[in-house]
N, C-alpha and C. Protein backbone atom coordinates (compact mmCIF):
# COMPACT_ATOMS: atom_id res chain seq x y z
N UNK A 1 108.32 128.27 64.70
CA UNK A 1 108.35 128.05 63.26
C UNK A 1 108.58 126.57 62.96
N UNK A 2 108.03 125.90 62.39
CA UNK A 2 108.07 124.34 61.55
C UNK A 2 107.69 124.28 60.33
N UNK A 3 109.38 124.29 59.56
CA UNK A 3 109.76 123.86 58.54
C UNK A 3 109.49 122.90 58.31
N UNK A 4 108.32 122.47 57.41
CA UNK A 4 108.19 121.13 57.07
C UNK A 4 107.89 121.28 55.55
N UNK A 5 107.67 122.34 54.31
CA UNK A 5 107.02 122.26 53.56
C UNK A 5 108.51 121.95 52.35
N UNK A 6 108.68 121.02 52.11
CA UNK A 6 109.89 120.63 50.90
C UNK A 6 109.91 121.48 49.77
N UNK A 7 111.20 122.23 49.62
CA UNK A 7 110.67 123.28 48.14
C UNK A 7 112.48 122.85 47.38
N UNK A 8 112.54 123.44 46.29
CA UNK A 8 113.54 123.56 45.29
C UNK A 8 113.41 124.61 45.00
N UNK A 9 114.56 125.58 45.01
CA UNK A 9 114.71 127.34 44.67
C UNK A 9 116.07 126.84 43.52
N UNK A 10 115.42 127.31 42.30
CA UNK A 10 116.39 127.28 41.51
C UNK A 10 116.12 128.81 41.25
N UNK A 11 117.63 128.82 40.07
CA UNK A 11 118.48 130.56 40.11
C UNK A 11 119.03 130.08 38.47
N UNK A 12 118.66 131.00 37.30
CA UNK A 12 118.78 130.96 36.26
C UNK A 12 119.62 132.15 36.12
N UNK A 13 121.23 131.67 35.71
CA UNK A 13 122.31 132.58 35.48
C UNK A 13 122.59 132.79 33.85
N UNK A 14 123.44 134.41 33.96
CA UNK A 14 123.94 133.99 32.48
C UNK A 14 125.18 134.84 32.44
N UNK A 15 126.25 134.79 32.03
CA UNK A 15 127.52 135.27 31.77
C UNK A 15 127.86 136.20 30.99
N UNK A 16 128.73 136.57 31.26
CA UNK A 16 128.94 138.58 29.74
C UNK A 16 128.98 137.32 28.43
N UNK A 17 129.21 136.49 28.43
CA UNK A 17 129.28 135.97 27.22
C UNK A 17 127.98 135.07 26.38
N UNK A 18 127.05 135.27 27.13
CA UNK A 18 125.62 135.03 27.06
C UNK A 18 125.51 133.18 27.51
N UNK A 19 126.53 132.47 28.15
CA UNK A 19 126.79 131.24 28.64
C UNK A 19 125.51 131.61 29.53
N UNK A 20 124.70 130.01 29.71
CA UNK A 20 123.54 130.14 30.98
C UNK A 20 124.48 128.67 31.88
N UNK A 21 123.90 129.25 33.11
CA UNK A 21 123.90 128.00 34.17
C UNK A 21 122.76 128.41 34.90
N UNK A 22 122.88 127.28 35.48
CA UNK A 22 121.39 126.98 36.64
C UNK A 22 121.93 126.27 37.55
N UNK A 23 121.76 126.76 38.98
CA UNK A 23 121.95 126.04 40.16
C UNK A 23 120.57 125.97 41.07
N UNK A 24 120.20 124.42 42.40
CA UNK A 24 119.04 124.63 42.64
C UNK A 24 119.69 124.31 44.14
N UNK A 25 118.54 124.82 44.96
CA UNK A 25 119.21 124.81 46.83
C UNK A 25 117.40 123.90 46.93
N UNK A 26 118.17 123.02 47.36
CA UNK A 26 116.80 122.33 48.21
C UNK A 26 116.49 123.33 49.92
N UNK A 27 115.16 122.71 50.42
CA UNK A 27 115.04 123.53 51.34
C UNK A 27 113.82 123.25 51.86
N UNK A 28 113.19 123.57 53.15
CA UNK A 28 112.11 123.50 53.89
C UNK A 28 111.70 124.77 54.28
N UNK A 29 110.43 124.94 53.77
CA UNK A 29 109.75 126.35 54.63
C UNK A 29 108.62 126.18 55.64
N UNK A 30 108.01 127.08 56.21
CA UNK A 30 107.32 127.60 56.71
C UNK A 30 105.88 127.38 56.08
N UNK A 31 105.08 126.22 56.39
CA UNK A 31 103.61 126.45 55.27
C UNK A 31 102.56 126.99 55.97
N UNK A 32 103.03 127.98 57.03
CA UNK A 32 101.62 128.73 57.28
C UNK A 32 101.99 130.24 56.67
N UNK A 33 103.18 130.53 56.46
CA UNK A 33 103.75 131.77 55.92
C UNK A 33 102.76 132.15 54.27
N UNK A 34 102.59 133.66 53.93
CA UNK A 34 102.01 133.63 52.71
C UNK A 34 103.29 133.17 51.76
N UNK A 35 102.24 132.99 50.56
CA UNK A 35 103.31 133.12 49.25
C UNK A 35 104.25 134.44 48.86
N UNK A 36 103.73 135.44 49.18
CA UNK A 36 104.07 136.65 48.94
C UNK A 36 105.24 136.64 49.91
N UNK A 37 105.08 136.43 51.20
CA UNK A 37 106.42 136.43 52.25
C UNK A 37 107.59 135.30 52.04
N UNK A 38 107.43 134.15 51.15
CA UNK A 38 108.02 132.82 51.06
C UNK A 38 108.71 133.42 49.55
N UNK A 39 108.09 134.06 49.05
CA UNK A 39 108.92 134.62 47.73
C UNK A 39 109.43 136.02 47.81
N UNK A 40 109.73 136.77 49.26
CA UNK A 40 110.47 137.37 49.21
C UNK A 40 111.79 137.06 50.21
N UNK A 41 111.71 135.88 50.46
CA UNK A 41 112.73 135.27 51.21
C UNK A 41 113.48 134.71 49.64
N UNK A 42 112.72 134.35 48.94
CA UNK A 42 113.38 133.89 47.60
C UNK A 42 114.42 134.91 47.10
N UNK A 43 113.61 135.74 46.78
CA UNK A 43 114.34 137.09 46.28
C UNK A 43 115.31 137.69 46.68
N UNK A 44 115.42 137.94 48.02
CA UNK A 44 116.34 137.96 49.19
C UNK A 44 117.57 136.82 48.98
N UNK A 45 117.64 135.90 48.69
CA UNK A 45 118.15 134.65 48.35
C UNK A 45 119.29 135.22 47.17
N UNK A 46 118.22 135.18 46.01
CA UNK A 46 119.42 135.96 44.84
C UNK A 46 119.79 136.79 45.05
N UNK A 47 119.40 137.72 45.92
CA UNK A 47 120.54 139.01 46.43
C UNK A 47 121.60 138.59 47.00
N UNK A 48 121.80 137.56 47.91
CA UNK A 48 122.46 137.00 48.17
C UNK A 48 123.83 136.58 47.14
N UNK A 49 122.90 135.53 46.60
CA UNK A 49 123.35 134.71 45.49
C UNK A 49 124.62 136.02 44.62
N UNK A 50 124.07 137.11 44.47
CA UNK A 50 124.78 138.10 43.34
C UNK A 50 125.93 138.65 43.80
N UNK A 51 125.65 138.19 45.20
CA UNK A 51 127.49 138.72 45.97
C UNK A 51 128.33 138.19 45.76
N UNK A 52 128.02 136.75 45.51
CA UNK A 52 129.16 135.54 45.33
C UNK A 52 129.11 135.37 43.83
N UNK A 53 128.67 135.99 43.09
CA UNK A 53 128.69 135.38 41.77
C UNK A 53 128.71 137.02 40.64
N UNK A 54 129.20 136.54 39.32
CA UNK A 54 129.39 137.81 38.84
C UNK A 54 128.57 137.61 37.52
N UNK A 55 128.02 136.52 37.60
CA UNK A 55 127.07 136.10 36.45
C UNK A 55 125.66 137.05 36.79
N UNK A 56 124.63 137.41 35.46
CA UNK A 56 123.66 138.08 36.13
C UNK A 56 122.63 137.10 36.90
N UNK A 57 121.69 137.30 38.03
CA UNK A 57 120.89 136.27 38.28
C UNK A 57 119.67 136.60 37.12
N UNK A 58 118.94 135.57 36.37
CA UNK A 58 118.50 135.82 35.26
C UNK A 58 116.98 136.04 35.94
N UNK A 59 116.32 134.94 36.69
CA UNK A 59 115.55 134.63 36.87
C UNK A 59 115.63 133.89 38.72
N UNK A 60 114.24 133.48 39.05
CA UNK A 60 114.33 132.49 40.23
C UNK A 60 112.85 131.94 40.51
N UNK A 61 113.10 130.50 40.48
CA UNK A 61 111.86 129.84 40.40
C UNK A 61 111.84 129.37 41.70
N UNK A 62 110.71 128.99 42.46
CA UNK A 62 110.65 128.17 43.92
C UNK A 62 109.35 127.02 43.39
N UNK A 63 109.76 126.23 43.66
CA UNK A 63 109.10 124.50 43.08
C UNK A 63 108.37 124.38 44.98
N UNK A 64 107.18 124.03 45.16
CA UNK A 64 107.24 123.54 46.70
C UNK A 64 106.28 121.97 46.31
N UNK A 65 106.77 121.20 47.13
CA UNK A 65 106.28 119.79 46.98
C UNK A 65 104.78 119.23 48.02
N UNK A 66 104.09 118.54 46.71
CA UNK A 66 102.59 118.41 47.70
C UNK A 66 102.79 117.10 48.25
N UNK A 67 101.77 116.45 49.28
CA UNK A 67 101.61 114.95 49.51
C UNK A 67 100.60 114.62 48.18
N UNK A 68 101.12 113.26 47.74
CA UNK A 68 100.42 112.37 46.70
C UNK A 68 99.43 111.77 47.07
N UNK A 69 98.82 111.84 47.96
CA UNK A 69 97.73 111.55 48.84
C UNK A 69 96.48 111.74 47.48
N UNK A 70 96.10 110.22 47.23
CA UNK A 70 94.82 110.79 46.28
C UNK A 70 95.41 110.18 44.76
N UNK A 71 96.48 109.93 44.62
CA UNK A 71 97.08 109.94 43.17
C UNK A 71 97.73 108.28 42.64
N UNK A 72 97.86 108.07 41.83
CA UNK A 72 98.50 106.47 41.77
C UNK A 72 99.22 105.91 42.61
N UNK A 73 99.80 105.03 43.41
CA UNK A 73 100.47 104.62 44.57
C UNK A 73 101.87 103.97 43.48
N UNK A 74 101.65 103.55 42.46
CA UNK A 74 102.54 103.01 41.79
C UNK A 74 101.92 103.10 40.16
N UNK A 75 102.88 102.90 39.54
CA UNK A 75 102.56 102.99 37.72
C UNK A 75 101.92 102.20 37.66
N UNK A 76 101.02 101.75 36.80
CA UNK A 76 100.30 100.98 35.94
C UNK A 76 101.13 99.78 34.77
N UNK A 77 100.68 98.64 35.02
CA UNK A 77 101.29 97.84 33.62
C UNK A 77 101.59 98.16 32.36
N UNK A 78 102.50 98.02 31.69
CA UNK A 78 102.98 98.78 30.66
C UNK A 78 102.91 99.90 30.66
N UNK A 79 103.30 100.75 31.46
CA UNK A 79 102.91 102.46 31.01
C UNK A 79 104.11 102.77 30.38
N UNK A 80 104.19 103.87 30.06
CA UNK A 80 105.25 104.50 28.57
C UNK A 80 105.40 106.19 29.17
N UNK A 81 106.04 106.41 30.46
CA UNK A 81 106.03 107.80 30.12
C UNK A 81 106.16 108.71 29.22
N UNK A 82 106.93 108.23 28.30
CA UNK A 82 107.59 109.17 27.05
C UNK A 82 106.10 109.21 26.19
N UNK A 83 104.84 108.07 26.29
CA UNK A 83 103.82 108.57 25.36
C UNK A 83 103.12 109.39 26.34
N UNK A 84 102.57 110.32 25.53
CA UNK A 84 102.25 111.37 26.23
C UNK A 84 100.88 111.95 25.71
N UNK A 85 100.41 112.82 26.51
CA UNK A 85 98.86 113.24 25.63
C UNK A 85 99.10 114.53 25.75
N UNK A 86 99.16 115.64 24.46
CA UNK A 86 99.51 116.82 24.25
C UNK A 86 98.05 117.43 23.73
N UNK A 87 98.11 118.02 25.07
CA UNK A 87 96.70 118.83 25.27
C UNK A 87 96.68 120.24 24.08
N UNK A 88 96.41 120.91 23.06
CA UNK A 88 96.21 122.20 22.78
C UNK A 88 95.22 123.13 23.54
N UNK A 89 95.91 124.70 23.83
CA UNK A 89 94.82 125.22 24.42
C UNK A 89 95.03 126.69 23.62
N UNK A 90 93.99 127.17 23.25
CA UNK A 90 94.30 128.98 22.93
C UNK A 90 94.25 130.01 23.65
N UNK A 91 95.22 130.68 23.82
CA UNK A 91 95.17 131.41 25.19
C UNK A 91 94.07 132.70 25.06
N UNK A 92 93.83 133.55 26.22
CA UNK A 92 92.98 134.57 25.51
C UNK A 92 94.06 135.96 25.42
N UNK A 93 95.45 135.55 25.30
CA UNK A 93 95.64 137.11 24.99
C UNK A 93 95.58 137.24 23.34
N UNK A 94 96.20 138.82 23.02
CA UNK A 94 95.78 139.65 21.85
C UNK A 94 96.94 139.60 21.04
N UNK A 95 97.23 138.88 19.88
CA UNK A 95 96.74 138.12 19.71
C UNK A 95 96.82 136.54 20.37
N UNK A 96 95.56 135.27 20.28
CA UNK A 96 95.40 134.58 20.74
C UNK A 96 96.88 133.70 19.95
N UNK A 97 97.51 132.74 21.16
CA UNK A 97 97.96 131.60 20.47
C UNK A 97 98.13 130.57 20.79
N UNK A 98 98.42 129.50 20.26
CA UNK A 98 98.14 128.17 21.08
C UNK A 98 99.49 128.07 21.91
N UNK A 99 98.94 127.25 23.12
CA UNK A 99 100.03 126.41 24.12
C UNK A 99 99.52 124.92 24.29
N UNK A 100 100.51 124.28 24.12
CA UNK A 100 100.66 123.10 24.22
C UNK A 100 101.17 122.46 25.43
N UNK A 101 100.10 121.55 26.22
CA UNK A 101 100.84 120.58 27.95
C UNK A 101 100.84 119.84 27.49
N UNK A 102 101.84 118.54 27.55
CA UNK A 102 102.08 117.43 27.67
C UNK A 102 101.46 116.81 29.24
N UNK A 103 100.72 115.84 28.98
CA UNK A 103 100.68 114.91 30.30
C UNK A 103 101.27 113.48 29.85
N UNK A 104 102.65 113.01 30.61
CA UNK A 104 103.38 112.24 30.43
C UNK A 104 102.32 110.71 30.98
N UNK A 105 102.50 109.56 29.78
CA UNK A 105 102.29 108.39 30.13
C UNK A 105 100.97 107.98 30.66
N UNK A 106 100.43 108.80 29.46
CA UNK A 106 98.56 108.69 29.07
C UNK A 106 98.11 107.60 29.42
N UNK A 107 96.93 108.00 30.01
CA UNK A 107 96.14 106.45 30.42
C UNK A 107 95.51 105.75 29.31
N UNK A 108 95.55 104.67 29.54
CA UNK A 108 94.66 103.23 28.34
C UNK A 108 93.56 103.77 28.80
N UNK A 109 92.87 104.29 29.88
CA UNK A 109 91.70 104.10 30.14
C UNK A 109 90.75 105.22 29.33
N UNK A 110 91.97 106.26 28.83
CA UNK A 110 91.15 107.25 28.16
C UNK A 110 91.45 106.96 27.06
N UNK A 111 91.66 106.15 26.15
CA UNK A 111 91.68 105.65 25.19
C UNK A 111 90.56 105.23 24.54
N UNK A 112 90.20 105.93 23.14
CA UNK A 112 88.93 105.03 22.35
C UNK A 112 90.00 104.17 21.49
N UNK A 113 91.05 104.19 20.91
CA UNK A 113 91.48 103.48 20.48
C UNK A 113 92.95 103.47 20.98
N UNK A 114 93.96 102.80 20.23
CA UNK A 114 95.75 102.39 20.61
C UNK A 114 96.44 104.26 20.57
N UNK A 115 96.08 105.00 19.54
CA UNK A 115 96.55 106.36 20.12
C UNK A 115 95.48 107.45 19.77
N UNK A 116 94.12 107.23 20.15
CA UNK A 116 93.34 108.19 20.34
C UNK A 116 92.34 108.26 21.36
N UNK A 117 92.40 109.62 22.15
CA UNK A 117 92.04 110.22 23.45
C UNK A 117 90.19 110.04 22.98
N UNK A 118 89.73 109.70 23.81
CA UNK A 118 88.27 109.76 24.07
C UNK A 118 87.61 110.97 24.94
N UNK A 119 87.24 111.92 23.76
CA UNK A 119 87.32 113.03 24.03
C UNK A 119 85.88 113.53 25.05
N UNK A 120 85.23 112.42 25.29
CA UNK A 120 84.51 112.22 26.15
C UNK A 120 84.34 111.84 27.22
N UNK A 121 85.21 111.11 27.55
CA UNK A 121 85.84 110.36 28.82
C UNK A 121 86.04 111.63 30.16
N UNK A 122 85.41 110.85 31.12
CA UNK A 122 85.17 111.42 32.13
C UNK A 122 86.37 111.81 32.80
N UNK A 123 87.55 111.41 32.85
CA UNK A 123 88.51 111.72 33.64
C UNK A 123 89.03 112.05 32.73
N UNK A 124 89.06 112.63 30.81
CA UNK A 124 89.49 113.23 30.73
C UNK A 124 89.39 114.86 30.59
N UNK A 125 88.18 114.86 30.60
CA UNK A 125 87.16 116.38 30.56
C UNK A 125 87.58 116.70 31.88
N UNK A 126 87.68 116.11 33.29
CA UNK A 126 87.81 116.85 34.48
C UNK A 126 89.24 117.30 34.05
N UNK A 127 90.01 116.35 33.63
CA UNK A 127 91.74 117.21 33.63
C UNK A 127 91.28 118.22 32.99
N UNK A 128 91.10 118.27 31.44
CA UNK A 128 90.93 119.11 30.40
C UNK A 128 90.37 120.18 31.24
N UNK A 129 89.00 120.59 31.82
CA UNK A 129 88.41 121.57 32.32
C UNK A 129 89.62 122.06 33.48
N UNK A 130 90.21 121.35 34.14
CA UNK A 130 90.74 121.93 35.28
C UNK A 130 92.02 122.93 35.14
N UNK A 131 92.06 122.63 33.66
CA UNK A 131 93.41 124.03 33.07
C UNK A 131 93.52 124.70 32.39
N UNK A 132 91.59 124.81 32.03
CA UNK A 132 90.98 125.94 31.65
C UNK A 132 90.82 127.02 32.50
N UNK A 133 90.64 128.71 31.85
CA UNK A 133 90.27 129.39 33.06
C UNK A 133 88.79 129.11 33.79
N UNK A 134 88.11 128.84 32.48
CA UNK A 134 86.68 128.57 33.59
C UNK A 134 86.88 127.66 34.58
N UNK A 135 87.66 126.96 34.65
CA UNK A 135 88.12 125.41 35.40
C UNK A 135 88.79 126.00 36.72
N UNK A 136 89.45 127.33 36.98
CA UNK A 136 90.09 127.50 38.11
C UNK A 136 89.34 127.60 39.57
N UNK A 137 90.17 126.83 40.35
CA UNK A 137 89.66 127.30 41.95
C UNK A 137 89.76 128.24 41.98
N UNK A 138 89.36 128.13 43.68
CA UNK A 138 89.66 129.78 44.14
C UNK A 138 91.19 129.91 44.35
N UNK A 139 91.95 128.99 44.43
CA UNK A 139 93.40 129.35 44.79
C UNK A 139 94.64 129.28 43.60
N UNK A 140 94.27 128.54 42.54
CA UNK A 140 94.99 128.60 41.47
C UNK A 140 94.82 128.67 40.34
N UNK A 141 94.77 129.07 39.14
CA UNK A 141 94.50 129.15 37.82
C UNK A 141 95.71 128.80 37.03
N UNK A 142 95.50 128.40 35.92
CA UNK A 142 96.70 128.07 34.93
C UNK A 142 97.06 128.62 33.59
N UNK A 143 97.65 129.18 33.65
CA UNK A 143 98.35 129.87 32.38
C UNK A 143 99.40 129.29 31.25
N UNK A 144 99.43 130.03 30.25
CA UNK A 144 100.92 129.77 29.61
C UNK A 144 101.67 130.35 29.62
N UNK A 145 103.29 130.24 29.26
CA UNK A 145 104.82 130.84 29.19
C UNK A 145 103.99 132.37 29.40
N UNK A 146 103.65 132.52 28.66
CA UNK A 146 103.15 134.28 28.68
C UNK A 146 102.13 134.77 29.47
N UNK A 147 102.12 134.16 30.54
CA UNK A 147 101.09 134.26 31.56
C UNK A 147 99.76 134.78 30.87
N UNK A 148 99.51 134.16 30.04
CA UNK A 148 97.73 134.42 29.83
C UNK A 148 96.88 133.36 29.61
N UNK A 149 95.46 133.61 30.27
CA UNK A 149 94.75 131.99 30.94
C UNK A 149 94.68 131.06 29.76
N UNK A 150 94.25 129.93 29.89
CA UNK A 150 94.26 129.16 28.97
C UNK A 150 92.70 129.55 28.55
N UNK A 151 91.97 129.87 27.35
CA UNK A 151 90.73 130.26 27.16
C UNK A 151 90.18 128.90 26.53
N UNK A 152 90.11 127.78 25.62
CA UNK A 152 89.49 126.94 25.30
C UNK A 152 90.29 125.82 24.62
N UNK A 153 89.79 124.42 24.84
CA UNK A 153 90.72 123.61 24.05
C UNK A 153 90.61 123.56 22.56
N UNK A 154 91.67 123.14 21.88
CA UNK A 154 91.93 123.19 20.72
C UNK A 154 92.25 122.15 20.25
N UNK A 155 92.82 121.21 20.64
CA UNK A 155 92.95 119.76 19.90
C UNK A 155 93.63 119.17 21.32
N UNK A 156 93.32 117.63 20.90
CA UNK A 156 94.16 116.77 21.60
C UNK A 156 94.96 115.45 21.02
N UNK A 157 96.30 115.05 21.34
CA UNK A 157 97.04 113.85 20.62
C UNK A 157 97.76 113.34 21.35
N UNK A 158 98.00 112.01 21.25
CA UNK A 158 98.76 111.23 22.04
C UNK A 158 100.00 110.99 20.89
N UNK A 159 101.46 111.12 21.67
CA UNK A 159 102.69 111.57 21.03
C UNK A 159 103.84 110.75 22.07
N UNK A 160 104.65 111.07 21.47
CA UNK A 160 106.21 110.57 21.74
C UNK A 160 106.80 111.68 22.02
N UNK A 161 107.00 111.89 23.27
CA UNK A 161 108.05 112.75 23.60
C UNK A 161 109.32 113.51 23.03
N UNK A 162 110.03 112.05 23.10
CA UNK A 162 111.54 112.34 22.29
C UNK A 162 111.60 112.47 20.63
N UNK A 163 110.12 112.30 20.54
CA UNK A 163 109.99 112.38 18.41
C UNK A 163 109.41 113.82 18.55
N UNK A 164 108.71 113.81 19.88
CA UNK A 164 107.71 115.37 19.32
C UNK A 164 107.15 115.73 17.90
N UNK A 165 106.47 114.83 17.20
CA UNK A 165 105.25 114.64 16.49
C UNK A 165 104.30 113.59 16.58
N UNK A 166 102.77 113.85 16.35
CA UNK A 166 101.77 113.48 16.72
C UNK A 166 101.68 112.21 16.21
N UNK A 167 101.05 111.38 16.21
CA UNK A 167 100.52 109.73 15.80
C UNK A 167 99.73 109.96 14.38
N UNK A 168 99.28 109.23 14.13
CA UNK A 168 98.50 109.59 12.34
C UNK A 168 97.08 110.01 13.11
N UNK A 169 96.75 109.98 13.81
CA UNK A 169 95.29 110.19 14.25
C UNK A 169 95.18 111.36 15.63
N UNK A 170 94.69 112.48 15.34
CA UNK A 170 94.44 113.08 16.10
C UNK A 170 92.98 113.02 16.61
N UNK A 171 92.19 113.96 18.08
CA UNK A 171 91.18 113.85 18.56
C UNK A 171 90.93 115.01 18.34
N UNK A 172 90.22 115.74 17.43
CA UNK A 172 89.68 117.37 17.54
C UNK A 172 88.89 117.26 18.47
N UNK A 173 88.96 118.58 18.58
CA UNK A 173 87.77 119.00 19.81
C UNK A 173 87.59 120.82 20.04
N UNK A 174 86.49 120.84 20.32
CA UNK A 174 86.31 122.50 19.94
C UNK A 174 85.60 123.16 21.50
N UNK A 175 85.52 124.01 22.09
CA UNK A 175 84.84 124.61 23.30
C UNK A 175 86.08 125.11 23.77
């Protein structure tokens, strides 16, 4: 067995008094193991976890870490994580509703202007498509909170994080 694959197992608690905590165990797995076997070692985990603790376990997430191989080596001049480009998407469940991604510290390059997305721009249609359902590989697809696929975009805006409202100029966009 070689543990080499870096993960974070966090454990979402909550108390008779409806108090939440969250604790996270760093950790190395197994990356030839399935997902299905790596998340019942998880699970196994909060069973654990519920012996020593009298809080309920609420939830349990496992985070596993990729190589950046392929991706910026360092930030860009002036970048602004906090501006952000807040994708809309409508999901296809019944009824449909929007979810909103943030991608932190928007590129100039997709810029037609100081805060509007060029809704044409080649690198930004590949993101955009890639978290659509038509957009999924064979190994992952992307959803929202309510696990249902993302079905088409709905608007796009470049925003401030910590204000969480949009700039005077938004980018519609419809498909």
């Amino acid at each position: 067995m070689a543990y080499t694959q870096y993960f974070q197992l966090g454990f979402s608690l909550i108390d008779a008094g409806g108090l939440r905590a969250s604790m996270v165990l760093y950790g190395k797995a197994d990356p030839t193991k399935t997902v299905a076997t790596v998340l019942a070692d998880a699970t196994a985990q909060g069973v654990l976890l519920s012996g020593v603790t009298d809080c309920q376990v609420e939830n349990i997430r496992m985070e596993f870490f990729a190589a950046t191989t392929g991706s910026n080596a360092s930030p860009l001049n002036a970048v602004n994580a906090e501006k952000t480009m807040l994708l809309s998407f409508l999901d296809n469940g019944s009824p449909s509703r929007t979810y909103g991604q943030d991608t932190p510290g928007v590129a100039v390059a997709i810029l037609s202007s100081t805060d509007v997305v060029d809704v044409t721009n080649t690198a930004y249609l590949a993101w955009r498509n890639s978290l659509l359902s038509t957009g999924a590989t064979a190994n992952i697809e992307f959803t929202d909170i309510r696990q249902d696929t993302l079905a088409s975009a709905r608007s796009v805006a470049v925003t401030f994080r910590k204000r969480r409202r949009g700039q005077s100029r938004v980018s519609a966009e419809e498909g």
